[in-house]
N, C-alpha and C. Protein backbone atom coordinates (compact mmCIF):
# COMPACT_ATOMS: atom_id res chain seq x y z
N UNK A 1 100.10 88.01 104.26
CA UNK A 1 100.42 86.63 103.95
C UNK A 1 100.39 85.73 105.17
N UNK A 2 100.68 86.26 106.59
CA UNK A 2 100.44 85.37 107.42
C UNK A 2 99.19 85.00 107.56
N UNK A 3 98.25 85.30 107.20
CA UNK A 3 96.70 85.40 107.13
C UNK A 3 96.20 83.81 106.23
N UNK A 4 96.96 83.71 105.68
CA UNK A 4 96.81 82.53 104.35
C UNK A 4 96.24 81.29 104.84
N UNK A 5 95.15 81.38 104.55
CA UNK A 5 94.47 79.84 105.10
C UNK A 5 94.51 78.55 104.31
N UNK A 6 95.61 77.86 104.98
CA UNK A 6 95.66 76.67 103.90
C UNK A 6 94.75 76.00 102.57
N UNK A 7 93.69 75.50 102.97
CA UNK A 7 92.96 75.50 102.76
C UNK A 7 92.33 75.95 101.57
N UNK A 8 92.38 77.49 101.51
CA UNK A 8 92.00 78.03 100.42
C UNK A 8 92.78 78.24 99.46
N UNK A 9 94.52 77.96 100.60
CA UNK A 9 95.30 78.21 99.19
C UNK A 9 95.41 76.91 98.43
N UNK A 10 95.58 75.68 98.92
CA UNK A 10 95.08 74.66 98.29
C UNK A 10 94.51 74.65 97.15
N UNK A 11 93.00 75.17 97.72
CA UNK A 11 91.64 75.44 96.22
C UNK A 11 92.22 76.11 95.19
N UNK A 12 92.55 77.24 96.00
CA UNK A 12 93.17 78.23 94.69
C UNK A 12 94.14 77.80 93.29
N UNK A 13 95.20 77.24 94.01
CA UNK A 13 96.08 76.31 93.32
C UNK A 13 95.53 74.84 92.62
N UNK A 14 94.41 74.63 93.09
CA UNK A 14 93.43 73.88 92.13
C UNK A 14 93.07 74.14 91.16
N UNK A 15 92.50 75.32 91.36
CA UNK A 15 91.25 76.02 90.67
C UNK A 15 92.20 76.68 90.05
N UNK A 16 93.57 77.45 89.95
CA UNK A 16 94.02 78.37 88.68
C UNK A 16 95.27 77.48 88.01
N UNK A 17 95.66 76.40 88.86
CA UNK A 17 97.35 76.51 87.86
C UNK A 17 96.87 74.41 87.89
N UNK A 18 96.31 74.02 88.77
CA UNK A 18 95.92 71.89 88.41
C UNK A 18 94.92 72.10 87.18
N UNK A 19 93.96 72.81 87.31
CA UNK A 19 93.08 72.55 86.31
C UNK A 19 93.54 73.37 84.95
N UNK A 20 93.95 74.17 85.10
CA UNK A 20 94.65 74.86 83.79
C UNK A 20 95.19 73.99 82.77
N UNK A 21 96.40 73.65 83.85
CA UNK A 21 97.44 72.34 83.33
C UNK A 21 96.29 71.21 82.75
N UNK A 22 95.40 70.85 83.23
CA UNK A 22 94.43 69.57 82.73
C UNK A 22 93.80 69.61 81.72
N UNK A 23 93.13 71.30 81.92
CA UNK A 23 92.17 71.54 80.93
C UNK A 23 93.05 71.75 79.53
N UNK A 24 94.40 72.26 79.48
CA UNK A 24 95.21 71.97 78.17
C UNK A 24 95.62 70.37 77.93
N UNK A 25 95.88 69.89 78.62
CA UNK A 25 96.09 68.62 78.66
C UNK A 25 94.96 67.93 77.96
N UNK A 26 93.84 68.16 77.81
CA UNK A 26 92.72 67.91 77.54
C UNK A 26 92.46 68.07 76.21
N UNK A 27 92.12 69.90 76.00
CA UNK A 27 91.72 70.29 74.86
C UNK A 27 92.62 70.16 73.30
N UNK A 28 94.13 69.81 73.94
CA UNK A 28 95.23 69.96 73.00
C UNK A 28 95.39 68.84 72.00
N UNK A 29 94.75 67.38 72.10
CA UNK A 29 94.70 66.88 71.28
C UNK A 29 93.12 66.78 70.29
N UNK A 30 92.44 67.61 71.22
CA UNK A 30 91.16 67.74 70.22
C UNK A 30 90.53 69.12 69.73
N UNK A 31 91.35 70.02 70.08
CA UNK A 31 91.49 71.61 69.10
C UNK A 31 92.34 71.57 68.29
N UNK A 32 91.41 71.88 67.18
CA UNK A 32 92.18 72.11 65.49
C UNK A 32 93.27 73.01 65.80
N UNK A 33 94.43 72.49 64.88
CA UNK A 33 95.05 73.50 64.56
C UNK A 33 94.79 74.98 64.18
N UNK A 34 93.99 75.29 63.64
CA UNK A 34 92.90 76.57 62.93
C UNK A 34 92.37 77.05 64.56
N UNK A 35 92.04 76.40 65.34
CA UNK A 35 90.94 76.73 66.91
C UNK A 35 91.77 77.78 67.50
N UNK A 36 90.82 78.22 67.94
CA UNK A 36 91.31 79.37 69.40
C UNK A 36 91.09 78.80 71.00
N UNK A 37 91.74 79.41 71.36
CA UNK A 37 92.00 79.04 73.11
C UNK A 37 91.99 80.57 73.68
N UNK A 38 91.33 80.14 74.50
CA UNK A 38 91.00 81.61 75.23
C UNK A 38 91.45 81.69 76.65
N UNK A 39 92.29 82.33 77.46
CA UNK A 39 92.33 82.14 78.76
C UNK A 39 91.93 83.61 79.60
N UNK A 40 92.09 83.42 80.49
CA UNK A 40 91.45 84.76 81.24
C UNK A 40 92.57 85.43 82.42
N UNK A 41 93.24 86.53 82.45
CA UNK A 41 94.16 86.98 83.36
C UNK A 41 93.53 87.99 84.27
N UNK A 42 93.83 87.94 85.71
CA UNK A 42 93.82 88.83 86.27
C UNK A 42 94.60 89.05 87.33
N UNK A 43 95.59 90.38 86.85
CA UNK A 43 96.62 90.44 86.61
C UNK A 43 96.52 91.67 88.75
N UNK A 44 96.65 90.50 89.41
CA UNK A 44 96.89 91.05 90.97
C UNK A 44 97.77 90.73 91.86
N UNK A 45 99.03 90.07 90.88
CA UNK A 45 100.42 89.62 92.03
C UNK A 45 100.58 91.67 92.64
N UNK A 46 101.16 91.12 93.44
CA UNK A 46 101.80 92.26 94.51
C UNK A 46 100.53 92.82 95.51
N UNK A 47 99.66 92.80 94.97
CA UNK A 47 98.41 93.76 95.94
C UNK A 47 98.02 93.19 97.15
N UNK A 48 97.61 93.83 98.08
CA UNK A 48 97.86 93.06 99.31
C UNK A 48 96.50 92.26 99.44
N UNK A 49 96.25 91.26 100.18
CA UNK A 49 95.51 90.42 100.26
C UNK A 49 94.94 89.48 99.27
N UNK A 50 96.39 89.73 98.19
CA UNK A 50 95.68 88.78 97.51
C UNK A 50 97.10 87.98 97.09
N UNK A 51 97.42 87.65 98.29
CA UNK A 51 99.08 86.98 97.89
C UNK A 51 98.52 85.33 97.71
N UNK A 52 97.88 84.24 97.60
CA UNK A 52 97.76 83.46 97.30
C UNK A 52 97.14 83.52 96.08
N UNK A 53 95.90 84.15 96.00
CA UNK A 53 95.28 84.14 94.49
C UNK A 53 96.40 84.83 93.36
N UNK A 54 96.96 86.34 93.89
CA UNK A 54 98.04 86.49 92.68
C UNK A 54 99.62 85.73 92.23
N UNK A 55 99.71 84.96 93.09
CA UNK A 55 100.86 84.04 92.75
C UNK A 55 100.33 82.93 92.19
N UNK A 56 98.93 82.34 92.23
CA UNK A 56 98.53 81.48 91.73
C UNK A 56 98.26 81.80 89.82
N UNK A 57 97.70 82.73 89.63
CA UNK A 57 97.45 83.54 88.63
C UNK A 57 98.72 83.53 87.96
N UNK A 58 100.14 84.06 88.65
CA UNK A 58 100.95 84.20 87.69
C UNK A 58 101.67 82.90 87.31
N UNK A 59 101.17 81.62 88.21
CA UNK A 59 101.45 80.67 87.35
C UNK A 59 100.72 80.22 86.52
N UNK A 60 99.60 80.06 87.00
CA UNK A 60 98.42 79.72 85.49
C UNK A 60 98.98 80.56 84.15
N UNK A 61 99.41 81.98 84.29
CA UNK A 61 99.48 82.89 83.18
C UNK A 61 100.90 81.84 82.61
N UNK A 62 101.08 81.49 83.42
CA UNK A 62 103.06 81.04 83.03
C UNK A 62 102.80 79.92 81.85
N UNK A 63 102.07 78.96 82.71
CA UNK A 63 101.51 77.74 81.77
C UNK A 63 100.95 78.13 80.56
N UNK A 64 99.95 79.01 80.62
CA UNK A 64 99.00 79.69 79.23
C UNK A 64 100.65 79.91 77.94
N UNK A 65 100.99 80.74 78.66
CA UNK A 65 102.46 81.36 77.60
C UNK A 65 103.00 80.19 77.22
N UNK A 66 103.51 79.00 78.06
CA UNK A 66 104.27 78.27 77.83
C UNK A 66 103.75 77.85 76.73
N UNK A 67 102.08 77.04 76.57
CA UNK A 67 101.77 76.55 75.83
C UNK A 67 101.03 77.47 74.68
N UNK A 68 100.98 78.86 74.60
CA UNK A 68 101.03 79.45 73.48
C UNK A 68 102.25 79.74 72.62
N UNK A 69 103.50 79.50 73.10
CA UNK A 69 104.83 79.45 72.43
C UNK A 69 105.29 78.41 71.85
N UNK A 70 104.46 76.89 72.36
CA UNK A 70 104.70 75.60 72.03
C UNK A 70 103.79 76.13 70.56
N UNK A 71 102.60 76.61 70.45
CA UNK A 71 101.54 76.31 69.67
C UNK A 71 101.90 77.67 68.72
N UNK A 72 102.99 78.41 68.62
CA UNK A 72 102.87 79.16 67.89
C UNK A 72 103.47 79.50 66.43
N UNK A 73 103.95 77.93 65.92
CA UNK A 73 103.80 78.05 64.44
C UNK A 73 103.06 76.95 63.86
N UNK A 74 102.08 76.13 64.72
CA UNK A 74 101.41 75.30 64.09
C UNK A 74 99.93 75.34 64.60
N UNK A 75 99.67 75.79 65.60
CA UNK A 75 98.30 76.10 65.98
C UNK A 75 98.15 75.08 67.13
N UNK A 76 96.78 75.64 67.90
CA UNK A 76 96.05 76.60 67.99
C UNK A 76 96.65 77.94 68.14
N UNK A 77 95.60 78.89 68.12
CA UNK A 77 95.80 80.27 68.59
C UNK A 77 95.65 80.50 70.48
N UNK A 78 96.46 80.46 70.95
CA UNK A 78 96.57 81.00 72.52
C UNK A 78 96.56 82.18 72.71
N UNK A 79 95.21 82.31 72.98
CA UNK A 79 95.00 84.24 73.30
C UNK A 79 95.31 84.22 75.02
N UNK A 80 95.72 85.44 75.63
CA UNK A 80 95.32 85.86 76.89
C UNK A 80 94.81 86.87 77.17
N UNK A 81 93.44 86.79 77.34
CA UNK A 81 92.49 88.03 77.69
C UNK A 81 92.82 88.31 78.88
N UNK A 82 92.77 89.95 78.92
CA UNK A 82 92.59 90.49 80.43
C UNK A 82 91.53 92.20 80.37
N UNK A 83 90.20 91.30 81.41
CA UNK A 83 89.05 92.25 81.04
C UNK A 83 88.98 92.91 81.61
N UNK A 84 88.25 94.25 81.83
CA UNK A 84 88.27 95.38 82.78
C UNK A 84 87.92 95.07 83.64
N UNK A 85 88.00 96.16 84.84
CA UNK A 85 87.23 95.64 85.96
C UNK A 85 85.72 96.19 85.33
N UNK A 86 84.77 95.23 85.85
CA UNK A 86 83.65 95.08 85.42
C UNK A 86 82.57 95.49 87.16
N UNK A 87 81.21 96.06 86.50
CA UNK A 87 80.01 95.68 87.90
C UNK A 87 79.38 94.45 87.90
N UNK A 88 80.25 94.23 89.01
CA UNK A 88 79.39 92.99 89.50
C UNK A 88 79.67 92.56 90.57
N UNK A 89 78.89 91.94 91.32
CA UNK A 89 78.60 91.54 92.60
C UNK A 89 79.84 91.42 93.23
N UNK A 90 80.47 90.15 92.94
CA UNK A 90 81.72 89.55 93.17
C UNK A 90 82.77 90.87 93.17
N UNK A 91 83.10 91.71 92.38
CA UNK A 91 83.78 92.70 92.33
C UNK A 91 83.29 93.78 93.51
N UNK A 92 82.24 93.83 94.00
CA UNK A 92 81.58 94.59 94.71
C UNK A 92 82.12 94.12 96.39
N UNK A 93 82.13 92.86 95.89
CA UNK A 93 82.44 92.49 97.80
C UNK A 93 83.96 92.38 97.90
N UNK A 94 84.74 92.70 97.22
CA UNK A 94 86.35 92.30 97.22
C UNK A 94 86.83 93.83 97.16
N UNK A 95 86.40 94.86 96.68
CA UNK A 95 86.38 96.15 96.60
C UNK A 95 85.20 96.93 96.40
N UNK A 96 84.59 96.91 97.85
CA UNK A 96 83.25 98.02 98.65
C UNK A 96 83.21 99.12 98.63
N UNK A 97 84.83 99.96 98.34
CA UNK A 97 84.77 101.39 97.99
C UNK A 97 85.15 102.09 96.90
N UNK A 98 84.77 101.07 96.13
CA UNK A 98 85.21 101.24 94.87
C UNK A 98 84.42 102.58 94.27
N UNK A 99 84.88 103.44 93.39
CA UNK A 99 84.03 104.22 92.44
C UNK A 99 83.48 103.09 91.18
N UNK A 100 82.12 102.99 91.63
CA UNK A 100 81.56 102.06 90.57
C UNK A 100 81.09 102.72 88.95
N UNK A 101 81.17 104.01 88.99
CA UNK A 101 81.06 104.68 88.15
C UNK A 101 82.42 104.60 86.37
N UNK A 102 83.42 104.07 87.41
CA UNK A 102 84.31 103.82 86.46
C UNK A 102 84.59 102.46 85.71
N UNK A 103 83.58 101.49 86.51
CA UNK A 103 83.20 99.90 86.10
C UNK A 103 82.83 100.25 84.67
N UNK A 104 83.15 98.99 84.28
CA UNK A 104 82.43 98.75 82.51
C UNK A 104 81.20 97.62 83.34
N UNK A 105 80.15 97.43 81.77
CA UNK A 105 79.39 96.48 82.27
C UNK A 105 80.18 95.31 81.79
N UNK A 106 79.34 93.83 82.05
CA UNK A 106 79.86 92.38 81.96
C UNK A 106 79.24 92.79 80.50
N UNK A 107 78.19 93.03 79.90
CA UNK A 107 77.93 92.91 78.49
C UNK A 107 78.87 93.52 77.54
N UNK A 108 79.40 94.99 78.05
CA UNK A 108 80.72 95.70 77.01
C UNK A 108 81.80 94.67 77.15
N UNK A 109 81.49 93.51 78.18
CA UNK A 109 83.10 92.93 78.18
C UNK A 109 83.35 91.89 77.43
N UNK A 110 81.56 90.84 77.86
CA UNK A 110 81.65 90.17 76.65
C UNK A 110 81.50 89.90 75.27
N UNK A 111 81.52 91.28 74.44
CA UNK A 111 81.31 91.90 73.32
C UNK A 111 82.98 91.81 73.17
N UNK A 112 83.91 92.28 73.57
CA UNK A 112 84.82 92.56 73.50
C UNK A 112 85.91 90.76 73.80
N UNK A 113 85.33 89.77 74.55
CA UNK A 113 85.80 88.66 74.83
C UNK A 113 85.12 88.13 72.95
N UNK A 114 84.24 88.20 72.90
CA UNK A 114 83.85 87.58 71.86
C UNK A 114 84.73 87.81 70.67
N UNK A 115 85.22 89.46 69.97
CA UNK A 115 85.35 90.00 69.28
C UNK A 115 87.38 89.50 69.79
N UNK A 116 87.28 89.09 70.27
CA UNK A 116 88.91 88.85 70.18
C UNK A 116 88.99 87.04 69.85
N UNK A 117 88.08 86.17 70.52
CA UNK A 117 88.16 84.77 70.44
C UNK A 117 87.71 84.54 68.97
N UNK A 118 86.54 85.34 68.26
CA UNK A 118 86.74 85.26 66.51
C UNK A 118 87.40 85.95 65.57
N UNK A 119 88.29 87.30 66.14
CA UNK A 119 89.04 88.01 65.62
C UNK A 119 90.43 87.98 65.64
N UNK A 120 91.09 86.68 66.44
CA UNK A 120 92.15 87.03 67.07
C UNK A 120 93.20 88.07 66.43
């Protein structure tokens, strides 16, 4: 954590818990009651080097809940997906020694993202 470059934690806190907040702010008066909402978790508070992105995460997740508990006897549907680790690039450079053998692909995942956002 002393490592934490302003900067990025800034973005981060942009990019998972300002725009979250906006993008509901947004979609909530123009998703049907009947609509789904989909959010995406990845679930890395405690692990080391990732103390800005996983505290950021567990507030975005905080907001998601909040406003799936607001929405949960009149709609929308507030799902929170959380997908495997998947192969792919990005996953490749954040963990280099990974056994990639135990990766799912991005296609089994979004088969499975799909099959929950029309199935909830």
């Amino acid at each position: 954590l002393n490592t934490i470059d302003l900067g990025d934690l800034d973005k981060t806190i942009s990019t998972n818990i300002t725009a979250t907040a906006l993008l509901i702010n947004f979609i909530s008066p123009i998703i049907s009651n009947e609509g789904n909402a989909l959010f995406f978790d990845d679930p890395c508070n405690g692990k080391k080097f990732f103390g800005a992105y996983g505290s950021s995460k567990i507030a975005q997740m905080s907001l998601v809940q909040s406003w799936a508990n607001e929405c949960k006897n009149f709609g929308p549907n507030v799902t929170v997906f959380n997908p495997a680790p998947m192969k792919t690039a990005l996953r490749a450079r954040f963990f280099p020694g990974e056994n990639k053998e135990n990766l799912l692909s991005p296609k089994s995942e979004a088969k499975r993202v799909l099959a929950t956002l029309f199935n909830p």
